[in-house]
N, C-alpha and C. Protein backbone atom coordinates (compact mmCIF):
# COMPACT_ATOMS: atom_id res chain seq x y z
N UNK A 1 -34.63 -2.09 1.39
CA UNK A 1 -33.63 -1.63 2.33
C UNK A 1 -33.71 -0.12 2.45
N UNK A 2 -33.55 0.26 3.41
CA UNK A 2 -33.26 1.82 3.25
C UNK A 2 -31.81 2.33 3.23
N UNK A 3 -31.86 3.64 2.81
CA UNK A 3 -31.07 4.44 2.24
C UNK A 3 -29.82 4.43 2.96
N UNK A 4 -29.96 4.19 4.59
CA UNK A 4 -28.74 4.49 5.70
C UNK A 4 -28.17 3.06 5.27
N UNK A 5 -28.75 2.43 5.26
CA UNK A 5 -28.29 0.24 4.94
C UNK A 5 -27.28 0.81 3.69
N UNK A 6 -27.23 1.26 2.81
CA UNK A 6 -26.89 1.27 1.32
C UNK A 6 -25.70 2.45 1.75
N UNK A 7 -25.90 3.50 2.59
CA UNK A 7 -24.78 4.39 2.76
C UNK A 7 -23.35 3.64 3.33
N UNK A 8 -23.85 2.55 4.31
CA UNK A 8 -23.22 1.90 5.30
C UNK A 8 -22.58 0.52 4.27
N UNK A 9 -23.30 -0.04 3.86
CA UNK A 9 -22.46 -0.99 2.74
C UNK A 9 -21.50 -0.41 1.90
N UNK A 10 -21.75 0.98 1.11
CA UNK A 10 -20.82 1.39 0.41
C UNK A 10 -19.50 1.52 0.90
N UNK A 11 -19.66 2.59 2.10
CA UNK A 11 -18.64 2.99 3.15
C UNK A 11 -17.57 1.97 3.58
N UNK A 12 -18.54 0.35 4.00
CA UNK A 12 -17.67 -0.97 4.03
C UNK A 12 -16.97 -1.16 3.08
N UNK A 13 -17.55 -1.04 1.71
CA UNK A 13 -17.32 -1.62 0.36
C UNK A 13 -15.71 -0.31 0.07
N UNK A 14 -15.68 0.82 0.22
CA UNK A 14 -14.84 1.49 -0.07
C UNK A 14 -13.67 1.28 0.96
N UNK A 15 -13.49 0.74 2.08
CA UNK A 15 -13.20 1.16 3.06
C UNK A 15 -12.17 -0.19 3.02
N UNK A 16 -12.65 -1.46 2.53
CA UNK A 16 -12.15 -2.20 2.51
C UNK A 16 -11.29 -2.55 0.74
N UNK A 17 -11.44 -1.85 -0.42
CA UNK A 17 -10.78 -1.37 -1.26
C UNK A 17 -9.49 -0.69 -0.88
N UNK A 18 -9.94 0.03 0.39
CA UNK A 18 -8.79 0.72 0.55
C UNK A 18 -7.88 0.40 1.27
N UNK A 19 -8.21 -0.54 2.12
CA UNK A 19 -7.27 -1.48 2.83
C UNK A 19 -6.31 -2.40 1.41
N UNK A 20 -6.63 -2.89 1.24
CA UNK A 20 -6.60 -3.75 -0.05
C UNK A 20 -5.20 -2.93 -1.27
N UNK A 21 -6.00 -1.88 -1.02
CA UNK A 21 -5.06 -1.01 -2.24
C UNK A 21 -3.69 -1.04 -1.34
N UNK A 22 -3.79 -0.41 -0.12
CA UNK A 22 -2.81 0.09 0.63
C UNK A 22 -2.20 -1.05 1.08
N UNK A 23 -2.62 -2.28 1.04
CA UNK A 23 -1.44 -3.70 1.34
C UNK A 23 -1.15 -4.13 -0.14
N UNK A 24 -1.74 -3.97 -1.14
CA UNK A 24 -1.10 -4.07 -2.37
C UNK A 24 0.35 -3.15 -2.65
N UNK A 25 -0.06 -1.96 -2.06
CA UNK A 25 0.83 -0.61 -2.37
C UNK A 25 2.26 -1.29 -1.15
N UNK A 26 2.20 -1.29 -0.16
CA UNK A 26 2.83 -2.11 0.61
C UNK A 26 3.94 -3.05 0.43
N UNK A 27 3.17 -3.94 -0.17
CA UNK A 27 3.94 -5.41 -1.03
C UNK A 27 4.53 -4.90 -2.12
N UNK A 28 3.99 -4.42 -2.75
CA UNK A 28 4.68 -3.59 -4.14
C UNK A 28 6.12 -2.97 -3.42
N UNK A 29 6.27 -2.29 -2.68
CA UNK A 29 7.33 -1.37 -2.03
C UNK A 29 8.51 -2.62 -1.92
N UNK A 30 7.69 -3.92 -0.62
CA UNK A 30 8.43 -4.72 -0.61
C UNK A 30 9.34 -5.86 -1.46
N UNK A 31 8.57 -5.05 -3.05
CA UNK A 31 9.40 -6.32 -4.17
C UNK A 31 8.64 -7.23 -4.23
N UNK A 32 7.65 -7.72 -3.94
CA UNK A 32 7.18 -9.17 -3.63
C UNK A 32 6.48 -9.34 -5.26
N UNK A 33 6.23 -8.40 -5.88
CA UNK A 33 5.94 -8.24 -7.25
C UNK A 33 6.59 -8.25 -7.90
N UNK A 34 7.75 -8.67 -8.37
CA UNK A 34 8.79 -8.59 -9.29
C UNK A 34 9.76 -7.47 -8.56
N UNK A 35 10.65 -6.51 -8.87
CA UNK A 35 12.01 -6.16 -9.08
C UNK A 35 11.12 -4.82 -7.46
N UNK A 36 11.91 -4.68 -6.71
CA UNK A 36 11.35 -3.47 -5.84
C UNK A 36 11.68 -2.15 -6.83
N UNK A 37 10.86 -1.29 -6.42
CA UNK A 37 11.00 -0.01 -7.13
C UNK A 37 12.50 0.50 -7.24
N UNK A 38 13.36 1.27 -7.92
CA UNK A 38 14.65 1.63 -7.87
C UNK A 38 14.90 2.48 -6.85
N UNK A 39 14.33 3.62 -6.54
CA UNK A 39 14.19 4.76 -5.58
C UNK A 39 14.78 4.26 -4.38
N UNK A 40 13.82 2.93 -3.34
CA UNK A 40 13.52 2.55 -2.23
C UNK A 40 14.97 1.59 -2.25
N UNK A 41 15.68 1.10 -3.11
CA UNK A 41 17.25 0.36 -3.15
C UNK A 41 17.73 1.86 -3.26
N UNK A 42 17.45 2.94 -3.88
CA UNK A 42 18.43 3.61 -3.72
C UNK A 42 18.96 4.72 -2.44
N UNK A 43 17.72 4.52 -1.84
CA UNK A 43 17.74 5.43 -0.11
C UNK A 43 18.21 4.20 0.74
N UNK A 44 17.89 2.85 0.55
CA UNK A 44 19.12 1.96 1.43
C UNK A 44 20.41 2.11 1.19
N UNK A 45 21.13 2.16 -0.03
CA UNK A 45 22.29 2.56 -0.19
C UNK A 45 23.42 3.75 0.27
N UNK A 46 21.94 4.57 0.34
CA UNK A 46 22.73 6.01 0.88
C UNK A 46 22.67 5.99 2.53
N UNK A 47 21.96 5.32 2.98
CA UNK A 47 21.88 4.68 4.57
C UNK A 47 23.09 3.89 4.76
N UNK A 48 23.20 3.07 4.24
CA UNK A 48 24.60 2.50 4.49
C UNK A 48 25.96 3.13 4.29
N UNK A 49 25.64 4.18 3.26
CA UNK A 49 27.08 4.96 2.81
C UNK A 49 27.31 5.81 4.54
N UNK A 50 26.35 6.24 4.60
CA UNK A 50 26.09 7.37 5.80
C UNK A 50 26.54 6.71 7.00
N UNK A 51 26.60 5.15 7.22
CA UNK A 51 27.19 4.59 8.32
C UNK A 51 28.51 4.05 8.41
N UNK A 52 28.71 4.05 7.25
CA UNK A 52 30.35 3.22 7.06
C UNK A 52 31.48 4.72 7.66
């Protein structure tokens, strides 16, 4: 194979890691992993205080 074939697989190969990471990172936000982060319940809360 040449060298451009092997630049171009990597590039796929990283590219799609990073998709991957970033819908992991995603779902994680959304709780779908156990308990959602505390932070992200705690800026809904202050959204709702701010409307009442």
């Amino acid at each position: 194979m040449h060298q451009s074939t092997w630049v171009v697989l990597l590039l796929l190969m990283f590219g799609e890691i990073a998709i991957l990471a970033f819908g992991g990172f995603i779902l994680w936000l959304a709780g779908e992993f156990g308990d959602a982060p505390k932070w992200t319940r705690l800026r809904s809360l202050r959204k709702r205080r701010r409307a009442q």
